[in-house]
C-alpha atoms as a PDB file:
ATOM      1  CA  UNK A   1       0.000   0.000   0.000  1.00  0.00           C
ATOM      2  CA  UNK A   2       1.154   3.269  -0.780  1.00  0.00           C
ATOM      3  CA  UNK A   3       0.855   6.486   1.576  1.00  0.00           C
ATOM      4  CA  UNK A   4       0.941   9.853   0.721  1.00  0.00           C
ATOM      5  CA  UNK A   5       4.070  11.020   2.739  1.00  0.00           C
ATOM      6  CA  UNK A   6       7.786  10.636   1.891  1.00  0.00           C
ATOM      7  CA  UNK A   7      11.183  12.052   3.629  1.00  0.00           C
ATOM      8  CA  UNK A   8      13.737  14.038   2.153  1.00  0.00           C
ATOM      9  CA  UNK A   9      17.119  15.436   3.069  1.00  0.00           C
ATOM     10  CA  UNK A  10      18.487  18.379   1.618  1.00  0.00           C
ATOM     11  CA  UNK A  11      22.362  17.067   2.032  1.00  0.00           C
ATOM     12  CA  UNK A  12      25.198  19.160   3.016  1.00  0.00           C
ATOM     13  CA  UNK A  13      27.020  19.889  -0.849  1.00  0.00           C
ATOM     14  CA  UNK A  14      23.316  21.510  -1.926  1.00  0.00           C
ATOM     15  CA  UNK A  15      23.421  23.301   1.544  1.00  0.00           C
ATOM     16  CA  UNK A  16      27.245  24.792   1.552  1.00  0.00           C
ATOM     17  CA  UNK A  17      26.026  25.672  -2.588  1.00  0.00           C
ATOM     18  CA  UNK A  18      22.980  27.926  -1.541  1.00  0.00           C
ATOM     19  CA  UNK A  19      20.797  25.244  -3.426  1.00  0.00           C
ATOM     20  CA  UNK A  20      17.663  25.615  -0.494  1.00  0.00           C
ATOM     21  CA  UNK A  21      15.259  28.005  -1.871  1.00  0.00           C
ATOM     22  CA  UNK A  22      15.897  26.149  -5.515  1.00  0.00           C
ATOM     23  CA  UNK A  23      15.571  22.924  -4.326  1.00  0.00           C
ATOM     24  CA  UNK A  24      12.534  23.985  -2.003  1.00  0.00           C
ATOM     25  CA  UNK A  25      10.922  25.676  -4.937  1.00  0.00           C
ATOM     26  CA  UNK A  26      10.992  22.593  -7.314  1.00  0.00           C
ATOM     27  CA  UNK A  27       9.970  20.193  -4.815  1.00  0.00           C
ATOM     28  CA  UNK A  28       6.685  22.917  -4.484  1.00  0.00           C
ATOM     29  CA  UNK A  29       6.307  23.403  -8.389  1.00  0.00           C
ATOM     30  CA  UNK A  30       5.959  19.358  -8.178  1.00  0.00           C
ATOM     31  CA  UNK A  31       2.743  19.844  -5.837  1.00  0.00           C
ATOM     32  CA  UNK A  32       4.489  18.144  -2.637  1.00  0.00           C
ATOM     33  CA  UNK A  33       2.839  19.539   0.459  1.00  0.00           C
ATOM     34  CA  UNK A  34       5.910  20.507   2.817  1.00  0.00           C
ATOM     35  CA  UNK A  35       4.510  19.521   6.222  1.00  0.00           C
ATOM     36  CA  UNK A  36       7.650  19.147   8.806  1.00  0.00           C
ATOM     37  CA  UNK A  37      11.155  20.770   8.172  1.00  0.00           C
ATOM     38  CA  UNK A  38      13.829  22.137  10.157  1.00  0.00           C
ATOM     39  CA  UNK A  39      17.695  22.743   9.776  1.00  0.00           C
ATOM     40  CA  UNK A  40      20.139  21.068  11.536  1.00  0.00           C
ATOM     41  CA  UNK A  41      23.594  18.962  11.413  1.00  0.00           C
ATOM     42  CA  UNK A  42      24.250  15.564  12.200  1.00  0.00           C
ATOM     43  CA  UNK A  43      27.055  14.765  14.521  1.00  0.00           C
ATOM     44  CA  UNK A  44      29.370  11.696  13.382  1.00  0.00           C
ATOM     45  CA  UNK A  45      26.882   9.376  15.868  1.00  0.00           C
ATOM     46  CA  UNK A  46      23.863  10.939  14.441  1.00  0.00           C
ATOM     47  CA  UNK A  47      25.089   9.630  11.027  1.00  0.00           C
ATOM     48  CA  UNK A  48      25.704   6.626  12.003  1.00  0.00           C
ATOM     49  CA  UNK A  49      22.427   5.685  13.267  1.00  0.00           C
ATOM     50  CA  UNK A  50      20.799   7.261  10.374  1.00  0.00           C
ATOM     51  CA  UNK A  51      22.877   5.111   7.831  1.00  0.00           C
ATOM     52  CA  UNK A  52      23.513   2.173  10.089  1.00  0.00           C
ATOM     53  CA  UNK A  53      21.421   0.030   6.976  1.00  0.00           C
ATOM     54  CA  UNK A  54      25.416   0.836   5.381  1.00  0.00           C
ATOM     55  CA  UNK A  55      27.382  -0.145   8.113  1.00  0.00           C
ATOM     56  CA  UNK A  56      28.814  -2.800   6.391  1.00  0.00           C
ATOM     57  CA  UNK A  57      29.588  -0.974   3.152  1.00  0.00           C
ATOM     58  CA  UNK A  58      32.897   0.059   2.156  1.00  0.00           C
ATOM     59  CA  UNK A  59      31.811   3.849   1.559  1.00  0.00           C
ATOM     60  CA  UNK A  60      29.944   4.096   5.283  1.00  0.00           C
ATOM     61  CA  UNK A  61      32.700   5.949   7.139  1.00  0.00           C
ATOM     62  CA  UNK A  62      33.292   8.418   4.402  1.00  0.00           C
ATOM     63  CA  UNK A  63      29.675   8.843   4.176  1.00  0.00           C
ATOM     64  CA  UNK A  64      29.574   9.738   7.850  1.00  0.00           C
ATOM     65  CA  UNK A  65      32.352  12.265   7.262  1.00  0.00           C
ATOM     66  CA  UNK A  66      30.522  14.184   4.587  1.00  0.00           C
ATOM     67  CA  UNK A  67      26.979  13.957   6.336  1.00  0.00           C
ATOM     68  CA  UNK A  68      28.078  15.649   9.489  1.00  0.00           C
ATOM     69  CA  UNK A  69      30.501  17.914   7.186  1.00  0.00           C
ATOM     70  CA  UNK A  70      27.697  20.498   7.528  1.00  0.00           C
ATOM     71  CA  UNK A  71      24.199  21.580   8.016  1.00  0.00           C
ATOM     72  CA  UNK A  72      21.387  19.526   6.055  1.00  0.00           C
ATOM     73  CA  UNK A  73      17.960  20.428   5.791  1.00  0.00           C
ATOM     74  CA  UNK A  74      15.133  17.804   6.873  1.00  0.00           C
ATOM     75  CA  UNK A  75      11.488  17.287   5.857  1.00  0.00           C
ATOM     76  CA  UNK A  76       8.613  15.649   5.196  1.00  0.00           C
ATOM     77  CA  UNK A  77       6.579  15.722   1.783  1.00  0.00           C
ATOM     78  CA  UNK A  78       2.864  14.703   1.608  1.00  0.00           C
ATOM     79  CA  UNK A  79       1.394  14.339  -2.292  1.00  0.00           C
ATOM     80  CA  UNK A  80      -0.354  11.294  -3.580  1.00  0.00           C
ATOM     81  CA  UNK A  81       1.915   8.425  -4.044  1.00  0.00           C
ATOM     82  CA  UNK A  82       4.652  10.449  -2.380  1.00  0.00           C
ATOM     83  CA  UNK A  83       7.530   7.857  -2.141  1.00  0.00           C
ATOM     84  CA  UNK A  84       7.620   7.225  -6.001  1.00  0.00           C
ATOM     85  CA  UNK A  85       6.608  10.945  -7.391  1.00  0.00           C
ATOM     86  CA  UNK A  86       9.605  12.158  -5.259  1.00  0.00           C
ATOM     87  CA  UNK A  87      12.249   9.362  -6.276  1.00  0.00           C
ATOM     88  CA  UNK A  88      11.035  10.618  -9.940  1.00  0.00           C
ATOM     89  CA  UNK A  89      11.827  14.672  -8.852  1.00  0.00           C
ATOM     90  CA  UNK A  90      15.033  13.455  -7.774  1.00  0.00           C
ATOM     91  CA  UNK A  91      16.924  11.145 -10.514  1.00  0.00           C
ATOM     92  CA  UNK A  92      19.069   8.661 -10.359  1.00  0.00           C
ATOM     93  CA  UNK A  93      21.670   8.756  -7.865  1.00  0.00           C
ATOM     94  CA  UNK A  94      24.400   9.695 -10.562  1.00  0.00           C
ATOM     95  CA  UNK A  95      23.616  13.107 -11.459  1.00  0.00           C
ATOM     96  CA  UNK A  96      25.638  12.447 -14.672  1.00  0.00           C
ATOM     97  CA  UNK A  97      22.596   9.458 -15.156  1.00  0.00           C
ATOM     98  CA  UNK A  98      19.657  11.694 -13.870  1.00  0.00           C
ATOM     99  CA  UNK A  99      17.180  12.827 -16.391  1.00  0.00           C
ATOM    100  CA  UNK A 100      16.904  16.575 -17.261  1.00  0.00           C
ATOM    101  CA  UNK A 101      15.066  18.586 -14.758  1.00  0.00           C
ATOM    102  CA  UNK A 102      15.833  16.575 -11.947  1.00  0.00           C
ATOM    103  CA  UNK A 103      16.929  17.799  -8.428  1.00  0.00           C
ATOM    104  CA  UNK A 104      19.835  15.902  -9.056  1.00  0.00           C
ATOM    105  CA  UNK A 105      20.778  16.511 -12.811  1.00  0.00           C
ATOM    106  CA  UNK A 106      20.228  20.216 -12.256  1.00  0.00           C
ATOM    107  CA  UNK A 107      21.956  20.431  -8.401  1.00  0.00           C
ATOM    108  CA  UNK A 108      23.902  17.446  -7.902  1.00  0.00           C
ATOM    109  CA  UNK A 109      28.100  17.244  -7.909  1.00  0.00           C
ATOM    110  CA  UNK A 110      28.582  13.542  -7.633  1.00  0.00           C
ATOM    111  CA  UNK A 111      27.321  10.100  -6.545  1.00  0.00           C
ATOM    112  CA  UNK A 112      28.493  10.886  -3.262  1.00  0.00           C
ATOM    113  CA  UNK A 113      27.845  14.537  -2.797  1.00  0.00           C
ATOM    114  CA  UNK A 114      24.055  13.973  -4.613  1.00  0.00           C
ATOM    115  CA  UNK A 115      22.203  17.374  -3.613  1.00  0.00           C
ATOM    116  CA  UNK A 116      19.381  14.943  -1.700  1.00  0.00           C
ATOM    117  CA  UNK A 117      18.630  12.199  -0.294  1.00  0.00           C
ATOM    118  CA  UNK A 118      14.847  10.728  -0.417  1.00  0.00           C
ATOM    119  CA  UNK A 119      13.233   7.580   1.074  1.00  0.00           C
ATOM    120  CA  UNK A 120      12.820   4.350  -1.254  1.00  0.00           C
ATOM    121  CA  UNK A 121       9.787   2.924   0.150  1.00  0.00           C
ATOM    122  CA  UNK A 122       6.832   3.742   2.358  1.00  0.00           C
ATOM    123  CA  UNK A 123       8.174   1.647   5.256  1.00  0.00           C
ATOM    124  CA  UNK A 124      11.669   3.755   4.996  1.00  0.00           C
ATOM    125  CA  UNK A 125       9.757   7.663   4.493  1.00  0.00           C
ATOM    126  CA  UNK A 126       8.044   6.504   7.962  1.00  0.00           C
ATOM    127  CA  UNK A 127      10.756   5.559   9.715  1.00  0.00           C
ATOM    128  CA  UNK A 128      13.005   8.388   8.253  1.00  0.00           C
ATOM    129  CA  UNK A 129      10.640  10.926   9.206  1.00  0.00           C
ATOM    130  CA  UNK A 130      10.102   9.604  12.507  1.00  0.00           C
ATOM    131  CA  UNK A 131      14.424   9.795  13.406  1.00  0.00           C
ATOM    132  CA  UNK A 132      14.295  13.434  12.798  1.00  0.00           C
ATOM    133  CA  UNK A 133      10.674  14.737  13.849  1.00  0.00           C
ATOM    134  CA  UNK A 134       8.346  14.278  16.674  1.00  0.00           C
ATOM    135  CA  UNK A 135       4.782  13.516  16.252  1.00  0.00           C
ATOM    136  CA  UNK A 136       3.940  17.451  17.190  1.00  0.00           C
ATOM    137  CA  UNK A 137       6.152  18.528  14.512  1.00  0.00           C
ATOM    138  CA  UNK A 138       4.609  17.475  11.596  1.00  0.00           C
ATOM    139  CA  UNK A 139       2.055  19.441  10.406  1.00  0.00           C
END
């Protein structure tokens, strides 16, 4: 079953390159509802549990280096089939992959340093959402 909620992270490279508002202001043109947000950084630990899924990956520690590098920004999207109309906003992972008009063709500097993060499944948006916001938070 599909829900109308997803989770997004604005990562530190889109950040550090003033890419908010921009980034906001597609993710509004696409009709997502923005209804929790706030900006913050991750400590190293934070990371860690965020991304523990990659612990065993050989990229994990250099991942944790570059998510608590700097300040991210953090929110929750409502729209009808949420998850999959905001993997489609985003592109592929590779910006050099991701189709025109993407957040990630048009904002994106690498694989690793990919503008924004955003959950791949229902299950993940929920429990995303839930490690940065409290149930009062979201609107």
């Amino acid at each position: 079953m599909t829900t109308n909620r997803t989770f997004t992270m604005l990562k530190p490279d889109a950040v550090a390159a003033n890419n908010i508002g921009p980034i906001l202001a597609k993710i509004n043109e696409a009709g997502f509802k923005i209804v929790a947000m706030k900006y913050t950084r991750l400590t190293h630990e934070r990371a860690g549990e965020f991304y523990e899924v990659h612990k065993e990956r050989s990229f994990y520690n250099d991942l944790l280096e570059y998510m608590s590098s700097g300040p991210i920004v953090a929110a929750i999207l409502e729209k009808d089939n949420a998850v999959e109309a905001y993997r489609t906003l985003i592109g592929a992972t590779d910006p050099s992959k991701a189709s025109p008009g993407t957040i990630r063709n048009q904002f994106a500097k690498s694989i690793a340093a990919n503008a924004v993060h955003g959950s791949d499944s229902d299950e993940n948006a929920a429990i995303e959402g839930s490690f940065f916001f409290s149930k009062i938070e979201i609107y």
